[in-house]
Structures are given as structure tokens and as C-alpha cells.
C-alpha atoms as a PDB file:
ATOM      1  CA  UNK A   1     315.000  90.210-120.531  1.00  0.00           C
ATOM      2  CA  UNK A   2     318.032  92.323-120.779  1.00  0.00           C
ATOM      3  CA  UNK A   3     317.156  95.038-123.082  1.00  0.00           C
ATOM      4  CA  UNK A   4     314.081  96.569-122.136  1.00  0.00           C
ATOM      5  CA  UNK A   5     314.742  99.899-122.334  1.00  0.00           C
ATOM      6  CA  UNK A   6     315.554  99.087-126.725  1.00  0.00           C
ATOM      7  CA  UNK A   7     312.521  97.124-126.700  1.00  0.00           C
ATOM      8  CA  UNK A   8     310.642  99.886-125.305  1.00  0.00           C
ATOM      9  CA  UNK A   9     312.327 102.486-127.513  1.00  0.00           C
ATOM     10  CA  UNK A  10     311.441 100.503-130.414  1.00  0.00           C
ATOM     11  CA  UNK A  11     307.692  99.964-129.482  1.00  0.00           C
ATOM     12  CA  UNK A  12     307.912 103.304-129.449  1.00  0.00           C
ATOM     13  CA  UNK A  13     309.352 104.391-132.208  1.00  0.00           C
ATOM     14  CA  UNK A  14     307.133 102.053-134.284  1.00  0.00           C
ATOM     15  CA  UNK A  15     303.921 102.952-132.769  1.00  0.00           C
ATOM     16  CA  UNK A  16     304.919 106.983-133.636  1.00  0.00           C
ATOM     17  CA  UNK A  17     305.880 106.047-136.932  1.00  0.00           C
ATOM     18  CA  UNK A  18     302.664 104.554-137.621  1.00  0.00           C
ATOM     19  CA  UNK A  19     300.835 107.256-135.781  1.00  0.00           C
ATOM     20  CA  UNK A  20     302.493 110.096-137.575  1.00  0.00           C
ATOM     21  CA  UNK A  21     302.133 108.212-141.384  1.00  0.00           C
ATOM     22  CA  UNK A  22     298.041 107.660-140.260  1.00  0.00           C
ATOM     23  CA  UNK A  23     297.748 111.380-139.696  1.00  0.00           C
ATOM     24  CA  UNK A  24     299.849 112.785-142.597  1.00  0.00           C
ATOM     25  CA  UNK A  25     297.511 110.069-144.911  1.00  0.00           C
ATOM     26  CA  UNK A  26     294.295 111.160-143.230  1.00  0.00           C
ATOM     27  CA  UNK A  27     292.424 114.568-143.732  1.00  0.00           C
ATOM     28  CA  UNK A  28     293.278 115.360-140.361  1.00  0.00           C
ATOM     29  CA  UNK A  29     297.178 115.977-141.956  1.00  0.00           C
ATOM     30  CA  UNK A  30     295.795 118.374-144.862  1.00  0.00           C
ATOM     31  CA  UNK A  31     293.900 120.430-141.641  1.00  0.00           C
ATOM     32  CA  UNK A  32     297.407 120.677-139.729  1.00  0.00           C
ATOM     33  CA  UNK A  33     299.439 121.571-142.973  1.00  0.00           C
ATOM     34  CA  UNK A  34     301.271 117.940-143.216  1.00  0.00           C
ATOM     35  CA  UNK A  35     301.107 117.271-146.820  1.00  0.00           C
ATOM     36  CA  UNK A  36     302.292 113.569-148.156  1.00  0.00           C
ATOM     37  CA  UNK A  37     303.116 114.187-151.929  1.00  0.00           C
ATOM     38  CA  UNK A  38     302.416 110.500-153.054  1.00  0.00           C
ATOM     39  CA  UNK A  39     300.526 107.655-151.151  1.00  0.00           C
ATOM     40  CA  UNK A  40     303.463 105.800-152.033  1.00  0.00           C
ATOM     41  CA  UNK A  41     305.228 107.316-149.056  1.00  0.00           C
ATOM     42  CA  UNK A  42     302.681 106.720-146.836  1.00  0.00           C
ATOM     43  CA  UNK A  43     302.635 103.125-147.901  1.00  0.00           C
ATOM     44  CA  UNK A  44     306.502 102.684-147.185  1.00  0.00           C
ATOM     45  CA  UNK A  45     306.318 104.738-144.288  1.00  0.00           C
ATOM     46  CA  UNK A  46     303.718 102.383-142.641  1.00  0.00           C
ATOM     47  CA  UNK A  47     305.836  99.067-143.913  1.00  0.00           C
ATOM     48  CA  UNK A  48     309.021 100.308-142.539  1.00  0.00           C
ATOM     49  CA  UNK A  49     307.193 101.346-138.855  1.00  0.00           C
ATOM     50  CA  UNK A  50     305.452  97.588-139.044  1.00  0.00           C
ATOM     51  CA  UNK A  51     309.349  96.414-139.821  1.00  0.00           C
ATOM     52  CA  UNK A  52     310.517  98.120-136.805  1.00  0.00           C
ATOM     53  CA  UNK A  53     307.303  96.192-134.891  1.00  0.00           C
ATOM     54  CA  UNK A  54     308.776  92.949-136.261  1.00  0.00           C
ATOM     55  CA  UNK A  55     312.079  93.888-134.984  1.00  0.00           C
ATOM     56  CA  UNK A  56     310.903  94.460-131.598  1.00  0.00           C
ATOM     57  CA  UNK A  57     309.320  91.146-131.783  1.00  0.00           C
ATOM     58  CA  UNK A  58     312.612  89.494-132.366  1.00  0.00           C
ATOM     59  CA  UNK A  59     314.011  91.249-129.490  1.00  0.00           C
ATOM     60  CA  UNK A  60     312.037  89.453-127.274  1.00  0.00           C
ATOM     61  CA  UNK A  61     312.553  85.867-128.808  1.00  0.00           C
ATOM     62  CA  UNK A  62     316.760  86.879-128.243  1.00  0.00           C
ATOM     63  CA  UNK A  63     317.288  87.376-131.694  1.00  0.00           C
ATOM     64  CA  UNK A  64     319.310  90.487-130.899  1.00  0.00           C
ATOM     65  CA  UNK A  65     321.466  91.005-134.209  1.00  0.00           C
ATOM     66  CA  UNK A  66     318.441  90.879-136.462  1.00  0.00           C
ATOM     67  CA  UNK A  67     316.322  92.658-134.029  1.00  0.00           C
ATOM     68  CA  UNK A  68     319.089  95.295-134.296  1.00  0.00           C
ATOM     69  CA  UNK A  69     319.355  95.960-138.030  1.00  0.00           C
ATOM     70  CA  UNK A  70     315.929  95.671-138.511  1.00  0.00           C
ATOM     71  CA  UNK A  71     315.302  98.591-136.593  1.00  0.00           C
ATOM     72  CA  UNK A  72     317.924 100.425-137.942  1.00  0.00           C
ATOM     73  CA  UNK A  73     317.154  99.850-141.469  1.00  0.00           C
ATOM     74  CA  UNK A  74     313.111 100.693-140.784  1.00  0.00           C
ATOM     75  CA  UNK A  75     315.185 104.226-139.320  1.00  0.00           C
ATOM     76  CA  UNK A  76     316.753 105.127-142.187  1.00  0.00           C
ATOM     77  CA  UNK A  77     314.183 103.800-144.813  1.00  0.00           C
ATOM     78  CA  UNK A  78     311.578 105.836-143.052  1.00  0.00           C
ATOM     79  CA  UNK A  79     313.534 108.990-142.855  1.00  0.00           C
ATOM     80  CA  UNK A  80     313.882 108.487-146.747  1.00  0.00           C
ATOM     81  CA  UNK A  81     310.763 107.764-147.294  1.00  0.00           C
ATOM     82  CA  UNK A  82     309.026 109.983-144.980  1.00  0.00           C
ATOM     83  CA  UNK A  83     311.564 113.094-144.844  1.00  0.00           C
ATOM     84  CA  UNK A  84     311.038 115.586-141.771  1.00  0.00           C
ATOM     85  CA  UNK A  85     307.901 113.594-140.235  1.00  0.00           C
ATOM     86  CA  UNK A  86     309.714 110.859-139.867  1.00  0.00           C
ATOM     87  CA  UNK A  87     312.623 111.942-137.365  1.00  0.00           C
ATOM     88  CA  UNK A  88     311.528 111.518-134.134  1.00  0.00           C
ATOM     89  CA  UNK A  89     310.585 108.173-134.343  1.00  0.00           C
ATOM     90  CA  UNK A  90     313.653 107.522-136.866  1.00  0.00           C
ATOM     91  CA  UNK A  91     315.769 108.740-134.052  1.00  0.00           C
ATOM     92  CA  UNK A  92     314.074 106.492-131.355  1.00  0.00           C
ATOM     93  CA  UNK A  93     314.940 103.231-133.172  1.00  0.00           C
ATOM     94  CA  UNK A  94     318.039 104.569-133.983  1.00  0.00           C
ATOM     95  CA  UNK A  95     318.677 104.665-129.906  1.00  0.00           C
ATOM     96  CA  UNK A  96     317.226 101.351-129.656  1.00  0.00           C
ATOM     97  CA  UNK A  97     318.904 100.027-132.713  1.00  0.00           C
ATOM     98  CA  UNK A  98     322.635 100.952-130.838  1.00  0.00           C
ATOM     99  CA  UNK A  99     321.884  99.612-127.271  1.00  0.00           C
ATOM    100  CA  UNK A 100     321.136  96.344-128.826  1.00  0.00           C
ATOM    101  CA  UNK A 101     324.573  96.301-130.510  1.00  0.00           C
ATOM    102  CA  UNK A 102     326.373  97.861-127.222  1.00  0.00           C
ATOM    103  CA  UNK A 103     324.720  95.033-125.111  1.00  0.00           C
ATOM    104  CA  UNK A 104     325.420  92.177-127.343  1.00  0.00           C
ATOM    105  CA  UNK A 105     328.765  93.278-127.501  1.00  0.00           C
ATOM    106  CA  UNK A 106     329.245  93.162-123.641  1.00  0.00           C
ATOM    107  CA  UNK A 107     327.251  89.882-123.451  1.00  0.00           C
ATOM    108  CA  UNK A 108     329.547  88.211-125.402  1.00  0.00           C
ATOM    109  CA  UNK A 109     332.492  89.369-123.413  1.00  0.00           C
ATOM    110  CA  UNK A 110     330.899  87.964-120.652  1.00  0.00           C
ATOM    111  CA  UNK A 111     330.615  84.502-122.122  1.00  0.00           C
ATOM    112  CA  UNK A 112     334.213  84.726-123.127  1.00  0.00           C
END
């Protein structure tokens, strides 16, 4: 498998995503001061980390382009969704979202 390192990133990403929506939902995330102002949020936060799953799935069956914007597009719909608490994992999938794209790119030079 070529891109590890995005599939890893993406794992990643997703698993924090979820992580981070669990404990802002939970009383756990009142006790640390993370307040989610609608369960709505949490909702789309968790559906946009489980997208970012399904996109690392894809990676590994070489579906690289959707693989790629799914991730991206769980990113930015979970930074919307999620605001602040959302970033770090945003920004991981982001990463992983871009290394897909530079790779493909440079694997189909290499065909050509």
C-alpha cells in the first residue's frame, strides 16, 4: 500500500474526532468546561468522524480520489460543526486528505 502514512493520519483523525465529540456529549465534558450547545452538533460531529472512517476504508480498497475528498469534506464539516474542538483532528485529515492528492498526482505521472 502506498499511502500509509494518510491512512494512518486519517485513522487518526477519525478516531480523535469521535473521541473528542464522546467527551464533549458525555458529563465528563460539562466536568472539564467543554460545553456542546445542541446535541445536534454532537450528532454531525460523530457522522462526519465515521465519514472520515469510511474514507480511510476506501483508501485501502485504492479508491484514492474518493478516499481523498471524503476526508477533506468530514475536515471541514466537522470544524463547522464542531468549532474549536474539532481542529486537531480537522487538521489531521486535512494532512491526510493532501498526501492522497500529491501521491495520486505522481502515480499517474508514473504511468504516463
Amino acid at each position: 500500500m502506498r499511502l500509509k502514512r494518510a491512512f494512518y493520519l486519517g485513522v487518526t483523525g477519525g478516531f480523535l474526532g469521535l473521541i473528542i465529540v464522546i467527551v464533549t456529549m458525555s458529563p465528563i465534558g460539562n466536568l472539564i468546561d467543554m460545553k456542546l450547545y445542541s446535541h445536534a452538533m454532537g450528532i454531525s460531529g460523530i457522522l462526519f468522524s465515521i465519514i472520515a472512517l469510511f474514507g480511510c476504508f476506501l483508501l485501502k480498497r485504492q479508491k484514492e480520489l474518493t478516499a481523498c475528498f471524503l476526508m477533506l469534506i468530514s475536515a471541514v464539516g466537522g470544524i463547522v460543526s464542531m468549532s474549536l474542538y474539532y481542529v486537531i483532528p480537522a487538521f489531521l485529515l486535512i494532512i491526510a486528505g493532501i498526501l492522497t492528492i500529491i501521491n495520486q498526482s505522481e502515480h499517474a505521472q508514473e504511468i504516463e
